[in-house]
C-alpha atoms as a PDB file:
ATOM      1  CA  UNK A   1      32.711 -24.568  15.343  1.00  0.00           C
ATOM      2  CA  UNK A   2      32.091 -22.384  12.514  1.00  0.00           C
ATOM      3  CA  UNK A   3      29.133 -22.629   9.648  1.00  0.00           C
ATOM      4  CA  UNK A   4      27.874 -25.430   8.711  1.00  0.00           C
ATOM      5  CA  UNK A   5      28.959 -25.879   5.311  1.00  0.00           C
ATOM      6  CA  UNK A   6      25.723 -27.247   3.802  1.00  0.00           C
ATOM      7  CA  UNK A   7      24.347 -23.383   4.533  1.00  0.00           C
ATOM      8  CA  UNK A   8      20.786 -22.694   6.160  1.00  0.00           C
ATOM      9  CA  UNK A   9      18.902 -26.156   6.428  1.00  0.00           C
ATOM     10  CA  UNK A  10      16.620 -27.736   8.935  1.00  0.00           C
ATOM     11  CA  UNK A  11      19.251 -29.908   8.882  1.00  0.00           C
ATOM     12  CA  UNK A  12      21.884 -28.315   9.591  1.00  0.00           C
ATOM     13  CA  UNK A  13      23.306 -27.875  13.343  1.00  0.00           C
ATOM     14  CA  UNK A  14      26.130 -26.304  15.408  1.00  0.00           C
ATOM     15  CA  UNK A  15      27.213 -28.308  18.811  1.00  0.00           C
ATOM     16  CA  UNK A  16      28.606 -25.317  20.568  1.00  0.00           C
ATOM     17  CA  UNK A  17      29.743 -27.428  23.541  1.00  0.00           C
ATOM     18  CA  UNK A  18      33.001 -28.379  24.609  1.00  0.00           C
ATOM     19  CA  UNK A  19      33.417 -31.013  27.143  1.00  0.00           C
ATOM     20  CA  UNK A  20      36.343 -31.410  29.286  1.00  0.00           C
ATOM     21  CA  UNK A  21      37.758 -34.299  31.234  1.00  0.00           C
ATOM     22  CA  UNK A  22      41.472 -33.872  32.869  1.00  0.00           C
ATOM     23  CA  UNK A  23      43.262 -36.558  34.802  1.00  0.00           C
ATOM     24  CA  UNK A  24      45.579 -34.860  37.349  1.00  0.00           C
ATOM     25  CA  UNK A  25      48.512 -36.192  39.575  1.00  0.00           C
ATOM     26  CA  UNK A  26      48.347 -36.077  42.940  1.00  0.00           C
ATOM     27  CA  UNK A  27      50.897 -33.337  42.783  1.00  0.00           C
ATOM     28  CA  UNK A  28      48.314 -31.463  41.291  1.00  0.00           C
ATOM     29  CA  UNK A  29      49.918 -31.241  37.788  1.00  0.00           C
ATOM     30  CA  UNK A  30      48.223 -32.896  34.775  1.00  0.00           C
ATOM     31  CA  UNK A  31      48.651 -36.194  33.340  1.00  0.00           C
ATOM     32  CA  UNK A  32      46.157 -35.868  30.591  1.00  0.00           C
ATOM     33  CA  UNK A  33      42.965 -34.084  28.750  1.00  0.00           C
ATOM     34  CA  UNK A  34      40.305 -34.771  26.950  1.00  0.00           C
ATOM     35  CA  UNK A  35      38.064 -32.832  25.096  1.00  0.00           C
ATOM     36  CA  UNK A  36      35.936 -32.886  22.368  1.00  0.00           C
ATOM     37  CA  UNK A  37      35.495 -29.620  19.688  1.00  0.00           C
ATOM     38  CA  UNK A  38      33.037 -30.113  16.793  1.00  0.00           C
ATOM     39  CA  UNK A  39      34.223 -28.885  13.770  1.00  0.00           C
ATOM     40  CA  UNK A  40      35.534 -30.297  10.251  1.00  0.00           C
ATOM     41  CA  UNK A  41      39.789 -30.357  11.301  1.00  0.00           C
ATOM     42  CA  UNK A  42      40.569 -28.531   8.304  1.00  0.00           C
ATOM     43  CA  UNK A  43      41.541 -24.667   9.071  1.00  0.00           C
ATOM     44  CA  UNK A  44      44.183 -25.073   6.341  1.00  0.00           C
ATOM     45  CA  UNK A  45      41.841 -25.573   3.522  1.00  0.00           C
ATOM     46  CA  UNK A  46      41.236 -27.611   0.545  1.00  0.00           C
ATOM     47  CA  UNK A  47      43.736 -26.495  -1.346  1.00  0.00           C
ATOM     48  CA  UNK A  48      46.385 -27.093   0.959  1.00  0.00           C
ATOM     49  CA  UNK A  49      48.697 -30.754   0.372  1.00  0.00           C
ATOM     50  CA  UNK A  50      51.021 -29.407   3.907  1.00  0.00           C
ATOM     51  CA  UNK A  51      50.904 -32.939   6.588  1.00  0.00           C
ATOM     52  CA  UNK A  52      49.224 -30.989   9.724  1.00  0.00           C
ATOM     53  CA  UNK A  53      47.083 -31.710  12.550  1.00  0.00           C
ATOM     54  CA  UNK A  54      45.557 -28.320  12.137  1.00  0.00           C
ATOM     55  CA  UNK A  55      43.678 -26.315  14.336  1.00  0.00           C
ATOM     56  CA  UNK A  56      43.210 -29.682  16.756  1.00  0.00           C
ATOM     57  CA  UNK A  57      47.260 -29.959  16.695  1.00  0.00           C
ATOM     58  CA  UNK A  58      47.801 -26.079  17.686  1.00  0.00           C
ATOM     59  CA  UNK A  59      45.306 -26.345  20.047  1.00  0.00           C
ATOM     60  CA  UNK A  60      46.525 -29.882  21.976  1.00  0.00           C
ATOM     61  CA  UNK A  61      50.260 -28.205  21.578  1.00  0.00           C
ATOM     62  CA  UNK A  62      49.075 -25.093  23.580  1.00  0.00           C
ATOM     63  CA  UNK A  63      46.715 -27.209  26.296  1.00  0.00           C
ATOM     64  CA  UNK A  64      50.144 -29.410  26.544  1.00  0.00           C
ATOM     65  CA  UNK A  65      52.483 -26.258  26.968  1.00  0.00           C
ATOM     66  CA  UNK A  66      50.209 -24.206  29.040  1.00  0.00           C
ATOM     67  CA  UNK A  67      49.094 -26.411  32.202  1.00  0.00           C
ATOM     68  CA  UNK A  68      51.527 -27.814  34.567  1.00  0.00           C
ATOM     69  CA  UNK A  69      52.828 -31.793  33.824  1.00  0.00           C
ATOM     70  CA  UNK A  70      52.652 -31.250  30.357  1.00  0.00           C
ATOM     71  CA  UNK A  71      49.496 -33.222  29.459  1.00  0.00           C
ATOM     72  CA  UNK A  72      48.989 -35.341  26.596  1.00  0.00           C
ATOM     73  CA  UNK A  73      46.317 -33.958  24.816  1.00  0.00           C
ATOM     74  CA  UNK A  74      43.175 -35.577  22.923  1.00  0.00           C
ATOM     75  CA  UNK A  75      40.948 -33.845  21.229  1.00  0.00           C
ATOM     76  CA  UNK A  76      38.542 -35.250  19.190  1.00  0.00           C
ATOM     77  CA  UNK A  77      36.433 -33.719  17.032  1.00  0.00           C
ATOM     78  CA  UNK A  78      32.855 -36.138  17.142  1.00  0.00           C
ATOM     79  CA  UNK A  79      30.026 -35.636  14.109  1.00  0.00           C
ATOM     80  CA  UNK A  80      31.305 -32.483  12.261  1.00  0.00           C
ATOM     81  CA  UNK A  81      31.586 -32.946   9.063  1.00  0.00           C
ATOM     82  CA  UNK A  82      29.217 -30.405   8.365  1.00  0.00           C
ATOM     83  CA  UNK A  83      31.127 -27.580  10.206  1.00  0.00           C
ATOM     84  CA  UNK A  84      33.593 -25.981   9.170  1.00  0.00           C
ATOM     85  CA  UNK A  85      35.592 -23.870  10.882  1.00  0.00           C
ATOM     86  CA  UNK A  86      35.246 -20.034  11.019  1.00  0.00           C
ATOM     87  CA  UNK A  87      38.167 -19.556   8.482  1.00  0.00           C
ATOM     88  CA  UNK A  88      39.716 -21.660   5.855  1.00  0.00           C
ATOM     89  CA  UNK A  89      43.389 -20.556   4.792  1.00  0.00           C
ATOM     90  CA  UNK A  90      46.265 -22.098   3.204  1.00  0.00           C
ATOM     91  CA  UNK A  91      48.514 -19.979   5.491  1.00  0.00           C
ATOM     92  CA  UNK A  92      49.482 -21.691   8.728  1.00  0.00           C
ATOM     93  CA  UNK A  93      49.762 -18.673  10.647  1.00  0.00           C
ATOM     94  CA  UNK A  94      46.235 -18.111  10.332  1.00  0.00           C
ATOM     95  CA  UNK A  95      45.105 -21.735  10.983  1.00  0.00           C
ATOM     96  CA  UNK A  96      47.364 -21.151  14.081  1.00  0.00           C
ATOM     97  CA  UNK A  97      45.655 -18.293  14.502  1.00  0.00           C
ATOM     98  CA  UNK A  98      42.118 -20.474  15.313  1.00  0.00           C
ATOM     99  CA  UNK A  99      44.172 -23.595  17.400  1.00  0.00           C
ATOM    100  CA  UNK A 100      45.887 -21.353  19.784  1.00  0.00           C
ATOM    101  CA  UNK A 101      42.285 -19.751  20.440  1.00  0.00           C
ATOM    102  CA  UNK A 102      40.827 -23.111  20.946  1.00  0.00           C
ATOM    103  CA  UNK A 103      43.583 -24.057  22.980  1.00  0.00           C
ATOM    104  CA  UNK A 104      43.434 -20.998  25.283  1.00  0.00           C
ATOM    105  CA  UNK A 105      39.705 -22.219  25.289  1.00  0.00           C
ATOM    106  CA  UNK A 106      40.410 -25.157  26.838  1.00  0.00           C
ATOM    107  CA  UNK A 107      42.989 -24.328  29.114  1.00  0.00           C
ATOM    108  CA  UNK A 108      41.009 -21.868  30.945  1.00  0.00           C
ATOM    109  CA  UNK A 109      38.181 -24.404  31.302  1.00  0.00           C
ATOM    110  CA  UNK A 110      40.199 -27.144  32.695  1.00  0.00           C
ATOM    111  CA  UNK A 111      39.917 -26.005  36.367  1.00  0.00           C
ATOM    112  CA  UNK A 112      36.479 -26.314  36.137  1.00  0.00           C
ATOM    113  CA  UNK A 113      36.314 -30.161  34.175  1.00  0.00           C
ATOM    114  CA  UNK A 114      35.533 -33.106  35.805  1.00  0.00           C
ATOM    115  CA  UNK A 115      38.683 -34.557  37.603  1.00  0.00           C
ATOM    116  CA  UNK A 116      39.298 -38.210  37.553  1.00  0.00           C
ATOM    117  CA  UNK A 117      41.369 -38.031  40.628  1.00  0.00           C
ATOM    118  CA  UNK A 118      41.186 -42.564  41.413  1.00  0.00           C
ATOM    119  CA  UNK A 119      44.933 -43.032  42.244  1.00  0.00           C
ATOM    120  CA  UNK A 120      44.460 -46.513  41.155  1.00  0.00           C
ATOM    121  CA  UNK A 121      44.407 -45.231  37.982  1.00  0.00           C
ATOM    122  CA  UNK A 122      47.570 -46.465  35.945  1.00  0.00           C
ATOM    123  CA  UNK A 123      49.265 -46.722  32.378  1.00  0.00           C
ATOM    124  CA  UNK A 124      51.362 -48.530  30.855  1.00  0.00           C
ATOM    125  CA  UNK A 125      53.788 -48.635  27.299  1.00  0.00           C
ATOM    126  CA  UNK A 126      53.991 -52.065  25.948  1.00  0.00           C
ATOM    127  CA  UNK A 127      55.863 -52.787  22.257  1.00  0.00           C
ATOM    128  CA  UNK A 128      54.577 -55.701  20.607  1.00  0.00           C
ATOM    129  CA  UNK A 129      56.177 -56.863  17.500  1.00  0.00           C
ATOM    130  CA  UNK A 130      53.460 -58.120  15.555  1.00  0.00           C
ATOM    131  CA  UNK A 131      54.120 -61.115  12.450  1.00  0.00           C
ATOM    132  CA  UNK A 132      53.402 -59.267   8.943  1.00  0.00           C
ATOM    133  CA  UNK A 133      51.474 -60.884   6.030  1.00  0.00           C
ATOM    134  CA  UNK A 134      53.886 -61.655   3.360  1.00  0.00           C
ATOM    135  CA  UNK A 135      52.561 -61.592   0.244  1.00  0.00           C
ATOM    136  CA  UNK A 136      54.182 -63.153  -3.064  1.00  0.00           C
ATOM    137  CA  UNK A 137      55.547 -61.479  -6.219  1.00  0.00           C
ATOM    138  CA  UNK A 138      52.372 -62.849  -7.541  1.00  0.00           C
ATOM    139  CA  UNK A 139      50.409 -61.216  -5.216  1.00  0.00           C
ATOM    140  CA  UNK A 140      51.575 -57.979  -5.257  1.00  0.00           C
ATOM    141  CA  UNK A 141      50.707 -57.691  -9.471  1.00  0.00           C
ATOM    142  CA  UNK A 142      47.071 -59.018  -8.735  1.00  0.00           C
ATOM    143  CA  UNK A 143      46.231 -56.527  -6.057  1.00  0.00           C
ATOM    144  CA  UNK A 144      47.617 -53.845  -8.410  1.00  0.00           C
ATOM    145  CA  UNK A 145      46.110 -54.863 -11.804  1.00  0.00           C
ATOM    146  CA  UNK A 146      42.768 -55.059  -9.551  1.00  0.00           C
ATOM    147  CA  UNK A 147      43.330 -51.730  -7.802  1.00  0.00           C
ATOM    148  CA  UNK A 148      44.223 -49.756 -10.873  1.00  0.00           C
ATOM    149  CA  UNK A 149      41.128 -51.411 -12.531  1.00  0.00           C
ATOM    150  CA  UNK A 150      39.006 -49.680 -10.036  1.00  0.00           C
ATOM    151  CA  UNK A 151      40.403 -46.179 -10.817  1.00  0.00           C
ATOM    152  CA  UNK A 152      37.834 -44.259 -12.629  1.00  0.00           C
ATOM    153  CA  UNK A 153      40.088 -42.296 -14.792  1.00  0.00           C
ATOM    154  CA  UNK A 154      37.908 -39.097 -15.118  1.00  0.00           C
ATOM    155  CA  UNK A 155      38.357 -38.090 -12.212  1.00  0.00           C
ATOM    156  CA  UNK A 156      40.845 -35.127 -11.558  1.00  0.00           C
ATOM    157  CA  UNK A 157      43.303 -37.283  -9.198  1.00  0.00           C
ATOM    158  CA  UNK A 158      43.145 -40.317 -11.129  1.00  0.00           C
ATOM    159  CA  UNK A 159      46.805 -39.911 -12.321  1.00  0.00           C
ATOM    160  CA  UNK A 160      48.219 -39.770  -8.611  1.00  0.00           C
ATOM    161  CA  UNK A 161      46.001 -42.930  -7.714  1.00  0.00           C
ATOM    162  CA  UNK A 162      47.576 -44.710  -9.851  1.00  0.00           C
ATOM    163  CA  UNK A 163      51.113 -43.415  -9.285  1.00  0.00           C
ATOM    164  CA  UNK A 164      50.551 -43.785  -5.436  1.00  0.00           C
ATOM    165  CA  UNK A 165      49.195 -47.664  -6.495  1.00  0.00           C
ATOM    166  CA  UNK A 166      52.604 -48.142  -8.623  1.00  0.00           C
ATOM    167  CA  UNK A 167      55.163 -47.108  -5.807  1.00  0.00           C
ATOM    168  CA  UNK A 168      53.285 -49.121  -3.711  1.00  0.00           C
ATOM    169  CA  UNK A 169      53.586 -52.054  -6.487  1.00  0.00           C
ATOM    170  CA  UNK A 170      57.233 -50.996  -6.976  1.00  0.00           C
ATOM    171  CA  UNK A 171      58.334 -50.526  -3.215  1.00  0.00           C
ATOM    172  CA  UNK A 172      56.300 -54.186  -1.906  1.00  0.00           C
ATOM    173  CA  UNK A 173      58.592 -56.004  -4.926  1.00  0.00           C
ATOM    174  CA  UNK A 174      61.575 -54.658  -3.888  1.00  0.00           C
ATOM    175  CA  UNK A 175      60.766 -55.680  -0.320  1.00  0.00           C
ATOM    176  CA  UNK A 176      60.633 -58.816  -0.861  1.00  0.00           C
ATOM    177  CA  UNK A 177      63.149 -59.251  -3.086  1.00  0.00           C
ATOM    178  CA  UNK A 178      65.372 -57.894  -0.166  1.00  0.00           C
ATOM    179  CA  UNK A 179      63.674 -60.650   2.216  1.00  0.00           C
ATOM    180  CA  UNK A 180      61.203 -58.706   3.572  1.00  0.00           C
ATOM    181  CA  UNK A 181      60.666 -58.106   7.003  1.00  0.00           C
ATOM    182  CA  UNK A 182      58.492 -60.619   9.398  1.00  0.00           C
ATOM    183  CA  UNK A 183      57.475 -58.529  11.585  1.00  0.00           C
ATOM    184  CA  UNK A 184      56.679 -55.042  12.284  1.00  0.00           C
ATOM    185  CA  UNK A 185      56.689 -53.212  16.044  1.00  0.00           C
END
């Protein structure tokens, strides 16, 4: 990880490690990996609004593309919300910049993580469809009026709150005035 954001404290703390668990085939490819990376996911900055899984997303892309099977790739990123990472920058190249790093990180210390080799070990992809809470007209105006009661106007983001709270109000009607659906998968 990078600083920790709070600055020099007794407090504050960098976890330098980086475990690494990877469950591999018996062909010797890899089914999965698992690591953990301590740092505060946000390499594109504050003032960026683009949908990303940042430096963690680069990195699991490049752990996925690099080792043989094609892994599915967690990593998490455990108590970090005091560390930032080394750069913060609106630009994705240079987020991509730190991910690919990471990922290269990883990747080279895969050969030497802990193998969970138990050929019992299985998965499975089940789809449930699972019954949705239908709420009434009536409802839906309550839990707005009371959510838009609870916005505390000075703040700077109060106005999209509340917009976000009205299409919300304003897509559940029309939902339901279309039937609804009873269940979701």
């Amino acid at each position: 990880g990078g600083p920790h954001r709070r600055g020099a404290s007794p407090h504050a703390h960098v976890d330098r490690t980086l475990p690494v668990l990877a469950f591999r085939k018996s062909d010797r490819s890899y089914a999965a990996v698992l690591t953990n990376y301590a740092v505060h996911n946000i390499g594109l900055g504050a003032s960026s609004r683009m949908v990303s899984a940042d430096i963690a997303g680069v990195a699991a892309e490049h752990v996925r593309s690099s080792l043989p099977g094609g892994p599915v790739t967690l990593i998490t990123n455990g108590g970090c919300g005091n560390l930032n990472p080394r750069s913060m920058s609106a630009d994705p190249a240079k987020m991509g910049e730190q991910g690919e790093e990471l990922g290269e990180i990883i990747v080279r210390a895969v050969p030497d993580a802990a193998l969970a080799c138990d050929e019992r070990l299985d998965s499975r992809l089940e789809v449930l469809r699972l019954p949705l809470a239908q709420m009434t007209g009536v409802e839906v105006e309550a839990e707005y009026e009371k959510a838009c009661q609870a916005v505390d106007r000075s703040q700077p983001h109060a106005a999209r709150v509340l917009e976000a709270y009205q299409d919300w109000r304003n897509e559940t009607l029309a939902m339901i005035d279309r039937g609804g659906e009873a269940d979701v998968e």
